[in-house]
N, C-alpha and C. Protein backbone atom coordinates (compact mmCIF):
# COMPACT_ATOMS: atom_id res chain seq x y z
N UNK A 1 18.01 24.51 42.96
CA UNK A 1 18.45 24.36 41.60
C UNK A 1 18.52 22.88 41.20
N UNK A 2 18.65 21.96 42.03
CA UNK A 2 18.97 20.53 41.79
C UNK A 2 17.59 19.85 41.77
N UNK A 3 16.56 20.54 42.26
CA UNK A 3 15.46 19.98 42.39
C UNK A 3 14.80 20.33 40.88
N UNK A 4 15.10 21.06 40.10
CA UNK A 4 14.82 21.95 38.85
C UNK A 4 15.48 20.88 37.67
N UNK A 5 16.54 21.06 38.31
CA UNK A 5 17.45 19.85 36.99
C UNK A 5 16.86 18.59 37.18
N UNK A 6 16.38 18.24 38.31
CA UNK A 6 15.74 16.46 38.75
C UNK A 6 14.47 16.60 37.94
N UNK A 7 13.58 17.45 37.96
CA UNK A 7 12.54 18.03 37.76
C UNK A 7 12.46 18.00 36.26
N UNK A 8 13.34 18.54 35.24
CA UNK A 8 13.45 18.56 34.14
C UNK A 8 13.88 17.41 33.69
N UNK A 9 14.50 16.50 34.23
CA UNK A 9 15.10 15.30 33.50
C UNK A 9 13.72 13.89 33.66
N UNK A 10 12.97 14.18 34.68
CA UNK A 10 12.38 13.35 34.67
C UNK A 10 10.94 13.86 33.66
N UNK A 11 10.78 14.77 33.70
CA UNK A 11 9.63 15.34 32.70
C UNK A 11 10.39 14.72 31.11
N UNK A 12 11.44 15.35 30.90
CA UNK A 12 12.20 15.33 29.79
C UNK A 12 11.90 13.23 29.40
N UNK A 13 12.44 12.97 30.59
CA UNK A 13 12.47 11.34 30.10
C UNK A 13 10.68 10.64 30.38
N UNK A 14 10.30 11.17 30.56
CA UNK A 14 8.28 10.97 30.96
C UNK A 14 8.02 11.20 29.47
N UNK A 15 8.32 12.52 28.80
CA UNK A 15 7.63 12.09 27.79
C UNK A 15 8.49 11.80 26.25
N UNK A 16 9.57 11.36 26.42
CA UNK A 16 10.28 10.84 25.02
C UNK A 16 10.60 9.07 25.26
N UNK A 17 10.34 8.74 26.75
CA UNK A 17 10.23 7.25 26.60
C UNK A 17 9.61 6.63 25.68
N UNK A 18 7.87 7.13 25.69
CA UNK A 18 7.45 6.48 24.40
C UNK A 18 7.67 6.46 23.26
N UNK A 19 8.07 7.90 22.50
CA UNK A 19 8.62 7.67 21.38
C UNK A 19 9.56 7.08 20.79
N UNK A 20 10.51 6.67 21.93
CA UNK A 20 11.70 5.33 22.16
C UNK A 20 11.21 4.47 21.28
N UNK A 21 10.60 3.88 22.93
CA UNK A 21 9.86 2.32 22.47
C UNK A 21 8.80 2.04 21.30
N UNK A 22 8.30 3.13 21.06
CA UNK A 22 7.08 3.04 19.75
C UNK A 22 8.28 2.82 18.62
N UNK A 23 9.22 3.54 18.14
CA UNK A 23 10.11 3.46 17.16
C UNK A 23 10.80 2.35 16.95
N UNK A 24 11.30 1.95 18.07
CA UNK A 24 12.03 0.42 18.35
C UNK A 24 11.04 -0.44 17.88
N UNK A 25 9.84 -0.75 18.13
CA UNK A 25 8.59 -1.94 17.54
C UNK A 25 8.18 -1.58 16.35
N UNK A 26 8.07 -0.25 15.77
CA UNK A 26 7.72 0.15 14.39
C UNK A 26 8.44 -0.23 13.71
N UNK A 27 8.40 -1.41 12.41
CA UNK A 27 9.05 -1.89 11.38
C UNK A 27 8.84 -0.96 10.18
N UNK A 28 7.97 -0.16 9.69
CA UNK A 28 7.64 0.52 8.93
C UNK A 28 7.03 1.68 9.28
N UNK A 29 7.88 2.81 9.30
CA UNK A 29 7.63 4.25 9.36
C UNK A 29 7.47 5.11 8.02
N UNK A 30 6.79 6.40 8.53
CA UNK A 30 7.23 7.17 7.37
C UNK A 30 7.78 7.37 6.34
N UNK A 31 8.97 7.62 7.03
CA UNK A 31 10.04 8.08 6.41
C UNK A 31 10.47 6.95 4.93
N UNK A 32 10.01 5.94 5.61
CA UNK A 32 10.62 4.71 5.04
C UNK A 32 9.81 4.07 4.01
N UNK A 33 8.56 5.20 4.23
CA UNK A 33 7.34 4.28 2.89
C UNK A 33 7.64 5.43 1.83
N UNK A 34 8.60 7.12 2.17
CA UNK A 34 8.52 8.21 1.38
C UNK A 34 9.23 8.18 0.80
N UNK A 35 10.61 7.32 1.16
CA UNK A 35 12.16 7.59 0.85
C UNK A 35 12.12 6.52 -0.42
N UNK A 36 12.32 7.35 -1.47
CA UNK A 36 13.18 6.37 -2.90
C UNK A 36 14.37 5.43 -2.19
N UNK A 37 13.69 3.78 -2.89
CA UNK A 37 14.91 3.13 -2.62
C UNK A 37 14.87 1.99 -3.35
N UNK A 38 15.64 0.95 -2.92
CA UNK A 38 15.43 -0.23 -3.50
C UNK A 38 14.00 -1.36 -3.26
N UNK A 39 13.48 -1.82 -3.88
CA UNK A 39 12.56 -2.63 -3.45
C UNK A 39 12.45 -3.82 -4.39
N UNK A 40 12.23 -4.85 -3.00
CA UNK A 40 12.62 -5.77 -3.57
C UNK A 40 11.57 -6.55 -3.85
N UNK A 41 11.61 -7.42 -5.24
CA UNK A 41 10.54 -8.09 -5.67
C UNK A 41 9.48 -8.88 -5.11
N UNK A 42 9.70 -9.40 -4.15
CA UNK A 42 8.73 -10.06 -3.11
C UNK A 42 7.87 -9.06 -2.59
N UNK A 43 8.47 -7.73 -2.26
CA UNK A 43 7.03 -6.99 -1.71
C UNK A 43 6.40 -6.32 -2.43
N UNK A 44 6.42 -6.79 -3.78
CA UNK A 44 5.26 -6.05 -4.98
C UNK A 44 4.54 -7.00 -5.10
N UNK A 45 4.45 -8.00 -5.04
CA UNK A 45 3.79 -9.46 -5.05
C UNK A 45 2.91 -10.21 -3.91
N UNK A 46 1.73 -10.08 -3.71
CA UNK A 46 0.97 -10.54 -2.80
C UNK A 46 -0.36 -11.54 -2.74
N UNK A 47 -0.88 -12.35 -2.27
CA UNK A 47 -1.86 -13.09 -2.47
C UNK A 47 -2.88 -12.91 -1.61
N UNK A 48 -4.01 -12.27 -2.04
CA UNK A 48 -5.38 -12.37 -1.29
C UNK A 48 -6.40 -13.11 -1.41
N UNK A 49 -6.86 -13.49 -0.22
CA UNK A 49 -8.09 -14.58 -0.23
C UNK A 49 -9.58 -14.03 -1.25
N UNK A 50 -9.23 -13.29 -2.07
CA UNK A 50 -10.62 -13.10 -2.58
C UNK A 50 -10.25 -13.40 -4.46
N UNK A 51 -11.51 -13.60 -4.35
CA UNK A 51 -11.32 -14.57 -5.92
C UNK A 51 -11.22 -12.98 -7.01
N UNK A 52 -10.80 -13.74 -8.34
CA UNK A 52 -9.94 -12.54 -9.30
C UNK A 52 -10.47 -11.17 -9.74
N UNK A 53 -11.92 -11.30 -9.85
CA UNK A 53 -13.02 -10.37 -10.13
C UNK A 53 -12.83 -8.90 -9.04
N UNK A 54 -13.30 -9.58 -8.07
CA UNK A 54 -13.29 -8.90 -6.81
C UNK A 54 -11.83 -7.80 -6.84
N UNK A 55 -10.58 -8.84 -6.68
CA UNK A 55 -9.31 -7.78 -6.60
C UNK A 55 -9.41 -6.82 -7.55
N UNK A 56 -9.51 -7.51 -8.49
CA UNK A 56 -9.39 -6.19 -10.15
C UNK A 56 -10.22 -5.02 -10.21
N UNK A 57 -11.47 -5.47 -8.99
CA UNK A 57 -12.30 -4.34 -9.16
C UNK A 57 -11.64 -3.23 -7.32
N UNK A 58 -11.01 -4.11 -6.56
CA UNK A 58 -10.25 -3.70 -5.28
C UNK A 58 -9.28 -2.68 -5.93
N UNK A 59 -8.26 -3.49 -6.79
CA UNK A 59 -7.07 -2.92 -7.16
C UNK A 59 -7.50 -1.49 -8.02
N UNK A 60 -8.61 -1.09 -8.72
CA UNK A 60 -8.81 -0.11 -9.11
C UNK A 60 -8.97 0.91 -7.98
N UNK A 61 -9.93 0.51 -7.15
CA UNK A 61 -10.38 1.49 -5.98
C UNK A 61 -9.65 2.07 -5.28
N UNK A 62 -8.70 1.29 -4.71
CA UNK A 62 -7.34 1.20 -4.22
C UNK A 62 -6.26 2.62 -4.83
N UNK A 63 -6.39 2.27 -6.41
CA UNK A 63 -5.32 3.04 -7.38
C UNK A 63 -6.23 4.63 -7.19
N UNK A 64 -7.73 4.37 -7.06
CA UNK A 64 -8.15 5.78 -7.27
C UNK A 64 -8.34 6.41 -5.80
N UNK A 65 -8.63 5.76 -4.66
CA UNK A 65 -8.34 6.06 -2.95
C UNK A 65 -7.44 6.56 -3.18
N UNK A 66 -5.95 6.23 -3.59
CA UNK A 66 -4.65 7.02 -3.35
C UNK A 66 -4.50 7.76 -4.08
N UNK A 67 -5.07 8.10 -5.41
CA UNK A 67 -5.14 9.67 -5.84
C UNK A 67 -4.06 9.20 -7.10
N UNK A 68 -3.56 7.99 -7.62
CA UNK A 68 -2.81 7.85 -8.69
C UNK A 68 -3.80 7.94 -9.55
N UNK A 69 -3.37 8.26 -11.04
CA UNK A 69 -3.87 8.30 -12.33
C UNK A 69 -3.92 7.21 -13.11
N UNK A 70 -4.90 6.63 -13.52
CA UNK A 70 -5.14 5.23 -14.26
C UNK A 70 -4.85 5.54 -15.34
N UNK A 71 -3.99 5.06 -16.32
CA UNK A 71 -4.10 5.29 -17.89
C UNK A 71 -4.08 4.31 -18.24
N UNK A 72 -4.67 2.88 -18.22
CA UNK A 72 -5.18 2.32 -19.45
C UNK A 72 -5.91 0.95 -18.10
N UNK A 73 -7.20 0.44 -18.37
CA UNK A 73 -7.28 -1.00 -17.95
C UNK A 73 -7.54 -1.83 -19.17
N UNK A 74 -7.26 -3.06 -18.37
CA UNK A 74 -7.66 -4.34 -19.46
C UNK A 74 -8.28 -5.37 -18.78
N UNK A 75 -9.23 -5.38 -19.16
CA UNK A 75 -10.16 -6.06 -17.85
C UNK A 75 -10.45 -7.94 -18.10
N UNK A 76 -9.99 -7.47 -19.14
CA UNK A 76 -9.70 -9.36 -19.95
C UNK A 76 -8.86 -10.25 -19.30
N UNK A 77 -7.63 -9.54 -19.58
CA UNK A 77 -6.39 -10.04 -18.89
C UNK A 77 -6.16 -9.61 -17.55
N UNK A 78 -6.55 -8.22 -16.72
CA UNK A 78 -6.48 -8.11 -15.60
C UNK A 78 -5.52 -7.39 -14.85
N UNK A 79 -5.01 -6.33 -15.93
CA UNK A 79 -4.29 -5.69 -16.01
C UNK A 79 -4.54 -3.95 -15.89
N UNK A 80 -3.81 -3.30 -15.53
CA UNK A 80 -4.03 -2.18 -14.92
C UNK A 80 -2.80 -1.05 -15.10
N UNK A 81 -2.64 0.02 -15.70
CA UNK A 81 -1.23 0.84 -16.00
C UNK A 81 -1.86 2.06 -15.44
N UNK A 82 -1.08 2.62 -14.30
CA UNK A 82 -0.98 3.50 -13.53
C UNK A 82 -0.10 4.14 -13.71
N UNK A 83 -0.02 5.72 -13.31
CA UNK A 83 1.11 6.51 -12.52
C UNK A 83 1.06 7.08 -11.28
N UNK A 84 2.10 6.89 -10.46
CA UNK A 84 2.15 7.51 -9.47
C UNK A 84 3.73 7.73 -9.14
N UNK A 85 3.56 9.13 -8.92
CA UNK A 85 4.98 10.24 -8.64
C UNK A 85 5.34 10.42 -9.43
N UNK A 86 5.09 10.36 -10.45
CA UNK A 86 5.80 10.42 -12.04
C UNK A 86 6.68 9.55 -12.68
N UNK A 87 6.29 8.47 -12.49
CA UNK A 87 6.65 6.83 -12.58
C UNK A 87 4.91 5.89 -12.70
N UNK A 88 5.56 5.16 -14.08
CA UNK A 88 4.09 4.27 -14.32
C UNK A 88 4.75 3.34 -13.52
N UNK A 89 3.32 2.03 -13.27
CA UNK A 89 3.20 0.83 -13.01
C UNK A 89 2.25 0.02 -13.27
N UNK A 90 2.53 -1.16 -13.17
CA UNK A 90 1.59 -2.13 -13.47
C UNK A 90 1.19 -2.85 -12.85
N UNK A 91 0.11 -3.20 -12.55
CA UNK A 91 -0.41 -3.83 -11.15
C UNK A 91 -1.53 -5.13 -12.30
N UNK A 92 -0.87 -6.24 -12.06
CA UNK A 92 -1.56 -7.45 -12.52
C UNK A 92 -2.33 -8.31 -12.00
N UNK A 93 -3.29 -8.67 -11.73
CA UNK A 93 -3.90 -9.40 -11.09
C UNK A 93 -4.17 -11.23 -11.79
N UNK A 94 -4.36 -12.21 -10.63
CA UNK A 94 -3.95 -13.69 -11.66
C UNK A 94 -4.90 -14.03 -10.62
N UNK A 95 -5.43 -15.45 -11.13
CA UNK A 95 -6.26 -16.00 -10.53
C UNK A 95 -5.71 -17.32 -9.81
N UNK A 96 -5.83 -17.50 -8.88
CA UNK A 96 -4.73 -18.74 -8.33
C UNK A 96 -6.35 -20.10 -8.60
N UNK A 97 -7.30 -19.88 -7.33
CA UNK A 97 -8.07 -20.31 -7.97
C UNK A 97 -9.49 -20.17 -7.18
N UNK A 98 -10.30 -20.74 -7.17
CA UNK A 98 -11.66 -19.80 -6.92
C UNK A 98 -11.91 -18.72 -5.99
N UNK A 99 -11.09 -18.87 -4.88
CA UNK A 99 -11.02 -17.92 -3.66
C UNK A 99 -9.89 -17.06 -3.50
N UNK A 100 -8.81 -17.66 -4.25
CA UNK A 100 -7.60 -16.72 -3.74
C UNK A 100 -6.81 -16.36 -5.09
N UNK A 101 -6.44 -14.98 -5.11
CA UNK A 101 -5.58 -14.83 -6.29
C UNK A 101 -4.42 -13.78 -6.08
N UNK A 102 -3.81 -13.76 -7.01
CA UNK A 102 -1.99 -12.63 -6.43
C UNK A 102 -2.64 -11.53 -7.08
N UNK A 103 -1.96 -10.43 -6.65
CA UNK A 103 -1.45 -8.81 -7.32
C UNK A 103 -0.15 -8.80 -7.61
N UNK A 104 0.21 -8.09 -8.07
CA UNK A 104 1.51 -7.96 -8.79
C UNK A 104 1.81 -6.42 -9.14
N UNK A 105 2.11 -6.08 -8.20
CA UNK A 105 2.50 -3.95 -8.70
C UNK A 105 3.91 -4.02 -9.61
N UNK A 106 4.42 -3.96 -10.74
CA UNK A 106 5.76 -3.56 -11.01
C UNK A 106 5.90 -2.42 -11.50
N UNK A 107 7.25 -1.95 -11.52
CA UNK A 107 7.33 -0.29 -12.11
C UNK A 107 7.33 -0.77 -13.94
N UNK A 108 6.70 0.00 -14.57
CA UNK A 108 6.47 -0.47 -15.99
C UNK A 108 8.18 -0.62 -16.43
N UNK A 109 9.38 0.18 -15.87
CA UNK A 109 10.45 0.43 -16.43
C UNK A 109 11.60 -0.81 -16.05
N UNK A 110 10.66 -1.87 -15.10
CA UNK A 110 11.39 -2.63 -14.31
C UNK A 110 12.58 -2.10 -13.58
N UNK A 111 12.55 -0.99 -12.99
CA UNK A 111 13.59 -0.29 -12.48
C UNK A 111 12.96 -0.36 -10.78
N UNK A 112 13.27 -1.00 -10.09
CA UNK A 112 12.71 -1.19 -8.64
C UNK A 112 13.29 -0.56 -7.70
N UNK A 113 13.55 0.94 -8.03
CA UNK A 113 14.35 1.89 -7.33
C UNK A 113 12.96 3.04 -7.21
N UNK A 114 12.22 3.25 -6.46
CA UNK A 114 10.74 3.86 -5.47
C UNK A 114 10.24 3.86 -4.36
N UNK A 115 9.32 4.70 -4.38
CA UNK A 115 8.77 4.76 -2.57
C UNK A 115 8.14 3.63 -2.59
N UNK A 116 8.48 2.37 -1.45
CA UNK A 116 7.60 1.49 -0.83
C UNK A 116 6.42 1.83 -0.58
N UNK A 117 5.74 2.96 -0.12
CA UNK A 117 4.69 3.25 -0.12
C UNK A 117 3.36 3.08 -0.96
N UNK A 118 4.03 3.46 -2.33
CA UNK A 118 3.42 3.19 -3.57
C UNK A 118 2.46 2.01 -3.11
N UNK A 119 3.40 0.56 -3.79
CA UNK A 119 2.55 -0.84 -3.18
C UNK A 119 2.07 -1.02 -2.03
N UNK A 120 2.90 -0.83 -0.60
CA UNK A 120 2.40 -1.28 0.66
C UNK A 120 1.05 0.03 0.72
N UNK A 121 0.75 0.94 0.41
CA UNK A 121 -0.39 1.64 0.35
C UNK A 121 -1.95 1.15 0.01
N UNK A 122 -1.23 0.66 -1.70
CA UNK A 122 -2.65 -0.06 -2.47
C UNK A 122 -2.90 -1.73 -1.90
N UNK A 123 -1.68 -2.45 -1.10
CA UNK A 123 -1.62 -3.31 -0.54
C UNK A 123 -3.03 -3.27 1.11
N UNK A 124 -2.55 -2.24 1.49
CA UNK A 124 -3.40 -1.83 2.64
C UNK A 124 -4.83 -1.80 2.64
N UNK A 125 -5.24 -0.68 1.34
CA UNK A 125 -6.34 -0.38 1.37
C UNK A 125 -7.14 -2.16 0.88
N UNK A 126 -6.54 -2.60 0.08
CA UNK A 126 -7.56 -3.97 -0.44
C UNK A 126 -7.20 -4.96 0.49
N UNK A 127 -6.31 -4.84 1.82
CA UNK A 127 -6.71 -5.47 3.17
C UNK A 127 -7.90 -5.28 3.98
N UNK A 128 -7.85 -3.50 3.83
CA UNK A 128 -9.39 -3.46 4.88
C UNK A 128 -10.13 -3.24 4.10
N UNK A 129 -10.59 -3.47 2.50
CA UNK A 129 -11.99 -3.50 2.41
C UNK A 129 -12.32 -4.65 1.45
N UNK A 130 -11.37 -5.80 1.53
CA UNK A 130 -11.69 -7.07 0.88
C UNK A 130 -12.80 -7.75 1.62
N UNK A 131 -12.97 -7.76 2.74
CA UNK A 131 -14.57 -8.32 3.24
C UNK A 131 -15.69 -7.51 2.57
N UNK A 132 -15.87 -6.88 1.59
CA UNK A 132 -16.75 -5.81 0.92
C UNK A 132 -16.84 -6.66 0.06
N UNK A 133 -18.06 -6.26 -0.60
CA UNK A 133 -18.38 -7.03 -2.44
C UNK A 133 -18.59 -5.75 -2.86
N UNK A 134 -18.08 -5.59 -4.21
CA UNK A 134 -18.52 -5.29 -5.01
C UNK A 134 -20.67 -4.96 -5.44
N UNK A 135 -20.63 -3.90 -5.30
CA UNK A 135 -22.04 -3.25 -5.97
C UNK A 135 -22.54 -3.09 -6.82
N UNK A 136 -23.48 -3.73 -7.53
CA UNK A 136 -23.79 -3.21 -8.87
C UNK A 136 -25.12 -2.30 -8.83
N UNK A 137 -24.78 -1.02 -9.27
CA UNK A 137 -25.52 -0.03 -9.22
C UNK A 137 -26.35 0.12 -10.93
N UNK A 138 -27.24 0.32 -10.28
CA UNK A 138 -28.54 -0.16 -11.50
C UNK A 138 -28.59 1.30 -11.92
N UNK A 139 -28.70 2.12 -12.91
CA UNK A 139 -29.00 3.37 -13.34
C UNK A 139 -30.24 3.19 -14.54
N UNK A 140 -31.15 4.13 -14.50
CA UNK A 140 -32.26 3.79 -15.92
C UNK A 140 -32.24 5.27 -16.87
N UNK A 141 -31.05 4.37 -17.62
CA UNK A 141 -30.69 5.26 -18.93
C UNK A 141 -31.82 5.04 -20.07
C-alpha cells in the first residue's frame, strides 16, 4: 500500500511540476488577456520600426485577422474606428519618422476598463508580419 501512495505522489508531482514552473515565468496568460480590467495607457501605445504607410496598412490586417469589425477608415490622417466585444476603438497611427512610427489603440469612450487582449493581440500580429511589404495586386478592370 505504501508503495501505491509513493507511486502516486511521484506520478502526481512528475506531471504538475511543469505546469508550476511554466505559470511562475508566464507574465501573460489567458485568463489575463480575457478578463475586463483596467488598462493602462502605456500599453495601448507602441512604436514600430516600420515607416507610417506600411503600419496603417498592418493595423488594418491585424483588425481584420482578429475578426473585429472596421467601421470607418481615414487613410489621410491614419486613423481607424473599430469594434471589438461590443466596445469601439481607435487605433491611430503617427509617423515618428521615415522608418519608425507609433500605434495608438484607445477605447473611443476613453473608458480604459477592457480585455488586454484586444491591443496586445493586434500588437502581436503586426510584430510577426512587419518584415512583410505590402502587395499591390494589379486587377484588369
Amino acid at each position: 500500500m505504501a508503495r501505491i501512495v509513493k507511486l502516486f505522489f511521484t506520478v502526481l508531482i512528475f506531471f504538475t511540476a511543469p505546469l508550476f514552473t511554466f505559470s511562475q515565468t508566464q507574465q501573460v496568460s489567458l485568463s489575463t488577456l480575457v478578463t475586463v480590467q483596467n488598462v493602462p495607457f502605456e500599453d495601448c501605445t507602441r512604436v514600430f520600426n516600420v515607416d507610417a504607410e506600411n503600419l496603417f496598412y498592418l493595423t488594418i490586417a491585424s483588425i481584420n485577422a482578429n475578426r473585429f469589425s472596421i467601421d470607418e477608415i481615414q487613410s489621410k490622417t491614419g486613423y481607424i474606428l473599430f469594434c471589438a466585444v461590443n466596445k469601439e476603438f481607435l487605433a491611430s497611427v503617427f509617423k515618428l519618422d521615415d522608418k519608425t512610427s507609433m500605434l495608438r489603440i484607445t477605447p473611443a469612450n476613453n473608458v480604459y476598463y477592457f480585455q488586454p487582449g484586444i491591443v496586445l493581440n493586434i500588437f502581436k500580429y503586426i510584430d510577426l508580419n512587419s518584415a512583410l511589404k505590402p502587395v499591390i495586386i494589379k486587377t484588369n478592370l
